[in-house]
C-alpha atoms as a PDB file:
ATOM      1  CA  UNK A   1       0.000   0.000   0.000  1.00  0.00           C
ATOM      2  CA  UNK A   2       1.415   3.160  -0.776  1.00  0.00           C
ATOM      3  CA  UNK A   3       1.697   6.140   1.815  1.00  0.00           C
ATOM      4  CA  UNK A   4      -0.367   9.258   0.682  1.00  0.00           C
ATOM      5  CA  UNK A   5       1.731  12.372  -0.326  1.00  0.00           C
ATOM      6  CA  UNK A   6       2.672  14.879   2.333  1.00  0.00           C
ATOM      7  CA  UNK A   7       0.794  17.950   2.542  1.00  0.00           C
ATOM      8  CA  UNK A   8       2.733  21.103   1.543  1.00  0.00           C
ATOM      9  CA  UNK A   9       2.055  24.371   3.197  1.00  0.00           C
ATOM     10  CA  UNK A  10       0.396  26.462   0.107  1.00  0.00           C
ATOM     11  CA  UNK A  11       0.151  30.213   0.696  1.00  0.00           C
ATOM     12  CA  UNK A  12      -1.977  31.007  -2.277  1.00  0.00           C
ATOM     13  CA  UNK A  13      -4.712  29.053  -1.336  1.00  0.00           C
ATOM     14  CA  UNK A  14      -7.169  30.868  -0.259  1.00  0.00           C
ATOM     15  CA  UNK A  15      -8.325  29.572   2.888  1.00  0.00           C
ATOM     16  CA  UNK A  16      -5.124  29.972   4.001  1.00  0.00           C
ATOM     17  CA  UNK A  17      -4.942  33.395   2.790  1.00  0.00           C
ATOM     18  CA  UNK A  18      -7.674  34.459   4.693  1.00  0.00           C
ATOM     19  CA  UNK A  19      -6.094  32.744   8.170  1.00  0.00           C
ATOM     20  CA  UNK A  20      -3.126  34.177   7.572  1.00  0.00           C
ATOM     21  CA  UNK A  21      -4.758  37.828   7.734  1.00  0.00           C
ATOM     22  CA  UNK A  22      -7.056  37.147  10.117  1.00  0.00           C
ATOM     23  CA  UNK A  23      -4.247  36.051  12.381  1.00  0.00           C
ATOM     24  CA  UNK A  24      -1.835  38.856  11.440  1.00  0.00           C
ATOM     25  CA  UNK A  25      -4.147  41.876  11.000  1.00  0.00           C
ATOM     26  CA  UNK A  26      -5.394  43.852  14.823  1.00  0.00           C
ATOM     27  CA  UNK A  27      -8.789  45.314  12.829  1.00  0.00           C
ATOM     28  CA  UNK A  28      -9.859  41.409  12.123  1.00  0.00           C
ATOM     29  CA  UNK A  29     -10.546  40.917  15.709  1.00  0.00           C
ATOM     30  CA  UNK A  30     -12.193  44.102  15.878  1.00  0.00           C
ATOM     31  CA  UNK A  31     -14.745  43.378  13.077  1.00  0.00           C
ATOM     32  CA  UNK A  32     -15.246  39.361  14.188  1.00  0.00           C
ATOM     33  CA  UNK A  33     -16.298  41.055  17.483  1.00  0.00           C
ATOM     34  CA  UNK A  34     -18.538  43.241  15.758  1.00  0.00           C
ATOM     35  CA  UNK A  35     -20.320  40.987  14.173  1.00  0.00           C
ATOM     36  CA  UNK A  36     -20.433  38.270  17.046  1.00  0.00           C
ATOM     37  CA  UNK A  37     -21.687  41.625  18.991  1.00  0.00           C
ATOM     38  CA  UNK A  38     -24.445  41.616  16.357  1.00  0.00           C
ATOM     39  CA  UNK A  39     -25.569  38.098  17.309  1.00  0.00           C
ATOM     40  CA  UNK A  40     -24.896  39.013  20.776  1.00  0.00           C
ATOM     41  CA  UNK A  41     -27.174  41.763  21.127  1.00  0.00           C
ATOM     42  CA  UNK A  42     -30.225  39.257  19.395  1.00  0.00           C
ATOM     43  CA  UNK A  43     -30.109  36.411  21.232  1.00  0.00           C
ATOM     44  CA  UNK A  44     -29.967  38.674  24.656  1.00  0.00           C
ATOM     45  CA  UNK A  45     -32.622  41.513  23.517  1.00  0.00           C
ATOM     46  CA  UNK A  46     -34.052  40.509  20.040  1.00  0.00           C
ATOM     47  CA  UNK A  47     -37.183  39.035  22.219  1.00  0.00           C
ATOM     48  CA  UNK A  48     -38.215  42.327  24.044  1.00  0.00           C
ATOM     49  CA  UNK A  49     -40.348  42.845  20.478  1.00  0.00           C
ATOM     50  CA  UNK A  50     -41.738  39.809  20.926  1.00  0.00           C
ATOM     51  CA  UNK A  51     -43.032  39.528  24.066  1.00  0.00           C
ATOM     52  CA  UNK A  52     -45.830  37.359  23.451  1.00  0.00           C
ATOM     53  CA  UNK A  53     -43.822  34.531  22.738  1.00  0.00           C
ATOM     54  CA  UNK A  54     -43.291  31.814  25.344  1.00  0.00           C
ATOM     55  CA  UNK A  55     -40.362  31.952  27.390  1.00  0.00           C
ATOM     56  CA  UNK A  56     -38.934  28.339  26.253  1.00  0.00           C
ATOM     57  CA  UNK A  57     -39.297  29.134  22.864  1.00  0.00           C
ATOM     58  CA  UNK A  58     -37.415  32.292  23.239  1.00  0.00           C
ATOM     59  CA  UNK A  59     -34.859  30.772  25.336  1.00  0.00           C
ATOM     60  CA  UNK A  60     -34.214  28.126  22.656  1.00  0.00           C
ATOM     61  CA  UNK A  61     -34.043  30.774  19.679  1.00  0.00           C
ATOM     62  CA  UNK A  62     -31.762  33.114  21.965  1.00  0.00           C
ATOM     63  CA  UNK A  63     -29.578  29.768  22.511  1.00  0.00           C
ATOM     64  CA  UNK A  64     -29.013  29.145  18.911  1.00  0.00           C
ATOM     65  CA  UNK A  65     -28.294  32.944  17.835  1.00  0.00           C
ATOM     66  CA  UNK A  66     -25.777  32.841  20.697  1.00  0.00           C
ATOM     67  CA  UNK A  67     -23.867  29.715  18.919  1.00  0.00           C
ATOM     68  CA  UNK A  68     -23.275  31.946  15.880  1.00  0.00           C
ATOM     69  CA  UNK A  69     -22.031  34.644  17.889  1.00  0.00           C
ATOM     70  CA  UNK A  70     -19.575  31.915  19.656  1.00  0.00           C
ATOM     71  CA  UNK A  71     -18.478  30.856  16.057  1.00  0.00           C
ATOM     72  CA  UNK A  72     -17.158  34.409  16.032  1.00  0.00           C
ATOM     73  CA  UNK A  73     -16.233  35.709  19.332  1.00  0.00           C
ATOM     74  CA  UNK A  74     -13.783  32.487  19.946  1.00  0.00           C
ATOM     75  CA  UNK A  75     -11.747  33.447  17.133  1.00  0.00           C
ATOM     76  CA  UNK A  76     -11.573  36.867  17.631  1.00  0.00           C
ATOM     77  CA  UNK A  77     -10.474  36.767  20.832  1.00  0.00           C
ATOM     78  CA  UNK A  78      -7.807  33.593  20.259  1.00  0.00           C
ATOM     79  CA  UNK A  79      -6.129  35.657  16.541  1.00  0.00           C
ATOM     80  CA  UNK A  80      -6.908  39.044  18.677  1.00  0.00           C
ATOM     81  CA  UNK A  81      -4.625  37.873  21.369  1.00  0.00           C
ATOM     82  CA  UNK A  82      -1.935  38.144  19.122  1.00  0.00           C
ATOM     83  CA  UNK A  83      -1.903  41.562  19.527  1.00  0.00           C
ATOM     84  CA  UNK A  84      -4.163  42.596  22.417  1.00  0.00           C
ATOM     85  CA  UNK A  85      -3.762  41.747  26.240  1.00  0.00           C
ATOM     86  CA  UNK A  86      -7.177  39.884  27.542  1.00  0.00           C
ATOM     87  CA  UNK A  87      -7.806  42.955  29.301  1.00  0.00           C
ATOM     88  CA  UNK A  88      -7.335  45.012  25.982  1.00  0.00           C
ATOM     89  CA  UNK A  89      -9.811  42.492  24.139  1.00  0.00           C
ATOM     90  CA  UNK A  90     -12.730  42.732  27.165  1.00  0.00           C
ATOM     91  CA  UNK A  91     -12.326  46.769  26.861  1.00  0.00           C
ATOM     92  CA  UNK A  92     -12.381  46.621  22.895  1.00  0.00           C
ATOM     93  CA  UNK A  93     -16.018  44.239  23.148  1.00  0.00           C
ATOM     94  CA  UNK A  94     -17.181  46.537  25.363  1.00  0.00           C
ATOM     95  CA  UNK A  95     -16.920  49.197  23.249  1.00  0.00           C
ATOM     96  CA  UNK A  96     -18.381  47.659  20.696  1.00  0.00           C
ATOM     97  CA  UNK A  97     -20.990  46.047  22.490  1.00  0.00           C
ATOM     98  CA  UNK A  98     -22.335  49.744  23.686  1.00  0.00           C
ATOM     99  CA  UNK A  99     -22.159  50.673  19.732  1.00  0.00           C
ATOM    100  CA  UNK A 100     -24.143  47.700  18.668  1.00  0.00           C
ATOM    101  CA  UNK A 101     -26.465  47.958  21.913  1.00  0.00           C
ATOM    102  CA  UNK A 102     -27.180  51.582  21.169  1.00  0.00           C
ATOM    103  CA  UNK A 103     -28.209  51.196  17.329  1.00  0.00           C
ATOM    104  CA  UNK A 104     -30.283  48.423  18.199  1.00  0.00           C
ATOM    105  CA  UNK A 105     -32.132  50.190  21.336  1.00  0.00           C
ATOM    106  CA  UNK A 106     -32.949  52.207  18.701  1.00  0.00           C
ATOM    107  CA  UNK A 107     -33.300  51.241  15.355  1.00  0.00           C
ATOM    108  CA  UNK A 108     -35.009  48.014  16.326  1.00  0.00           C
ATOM    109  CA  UNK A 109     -36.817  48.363  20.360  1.00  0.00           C
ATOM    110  CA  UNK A 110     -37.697  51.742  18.699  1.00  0.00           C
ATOM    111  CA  UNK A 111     -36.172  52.996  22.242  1.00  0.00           C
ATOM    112  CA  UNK A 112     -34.862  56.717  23.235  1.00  0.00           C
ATOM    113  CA  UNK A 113     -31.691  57.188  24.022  1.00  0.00           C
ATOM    114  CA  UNK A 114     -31.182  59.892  26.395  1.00  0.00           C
ATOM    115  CA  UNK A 115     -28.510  61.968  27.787  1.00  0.00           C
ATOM    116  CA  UNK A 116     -28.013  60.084  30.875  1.00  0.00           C
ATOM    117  CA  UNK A 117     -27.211  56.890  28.170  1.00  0.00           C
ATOM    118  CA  UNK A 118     -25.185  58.767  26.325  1.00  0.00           C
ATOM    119  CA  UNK A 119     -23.070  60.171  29.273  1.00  0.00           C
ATOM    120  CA  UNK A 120     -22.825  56.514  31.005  1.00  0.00           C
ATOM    121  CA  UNK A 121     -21.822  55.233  28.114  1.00  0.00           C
ATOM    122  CA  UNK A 122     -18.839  57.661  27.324  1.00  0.00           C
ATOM    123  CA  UNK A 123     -17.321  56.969  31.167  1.00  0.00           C
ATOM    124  CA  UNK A 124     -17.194  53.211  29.542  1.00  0.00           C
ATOM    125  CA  UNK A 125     -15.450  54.689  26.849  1.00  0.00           C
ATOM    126  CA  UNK A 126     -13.332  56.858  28.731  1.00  0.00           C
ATOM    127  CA  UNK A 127     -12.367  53.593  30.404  1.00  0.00           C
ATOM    128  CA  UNK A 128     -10.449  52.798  27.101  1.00  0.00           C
ATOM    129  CA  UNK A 129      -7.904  54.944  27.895  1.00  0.00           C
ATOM    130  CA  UNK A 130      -7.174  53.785  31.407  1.00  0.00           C
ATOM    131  CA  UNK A 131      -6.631  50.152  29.931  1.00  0.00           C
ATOM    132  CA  UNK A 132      -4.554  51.025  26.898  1.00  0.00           C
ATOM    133  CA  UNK A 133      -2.393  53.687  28.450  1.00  0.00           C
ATOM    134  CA  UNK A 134       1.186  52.246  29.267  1.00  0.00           C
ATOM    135  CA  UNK A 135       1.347  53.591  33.036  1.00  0.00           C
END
């Protein structure tokens, strides 16, 4: 029986084009936590428009948007670690998450956002600077 070729690494193909950004780029964990913030922010609030539903039902549907945003978050923060502390990554999903969370409350509850909001959420932000800063 003959042994099967070896596998040769082959930088042109394209799946391991895209790793190979992904992994080397800081913005790729930054937009794979956007959109796993996207799923996020579904499966935890997409059900306040749908409030007749029953609670099972919405748990289940809230469990299986959350696997998509896993499919993203996990990778985003294991390439993102290649150039962010843990620390660094929570701050940068925060961020994010507050974005996402406040276009949402919006666009989709159909919620105001008021001043109080918009000052609360801009300490958060502030709180950026305390992480990243090299003390």
């Amino acid at each position: 029986m003959e042994a099967a070729a070896p596998r040769t690494h082959n930088p042109s193909h394209p799946r391991l084009r895209m790793t190979s950004w992904l992994t080397r780029s800081p913005l790729a964990p930054v937009l794979l936590l956007t959109v796993s913030n996207v799923f996020m922010t579904f499966a935890w609030y997409g059900h306040l428009r749908h409030k007749g539903s029953p609670l099972l039902t919405v748990i289940l549907v809230s469990w299986g948007i959350a696997f998509f945003e896993y499919c993203f978050q996990v990778p985003a923060n294991r390439w993102g670690n290649a150039h962010f502390s843990a620390a660094q990554l929570k701050t940068i999903q925060e961020v994010i998450s507050l974005l996402v969370f406040g276009v949402f409350s919006v666009l989709y509850l159909r919620e105001e956002m008021r001043w109080n909001h918009l000052a609360g959420f801009a300490l958060i932000v502030a709180a950026v600077f305390v992480v990243f800063h090299e003390w």
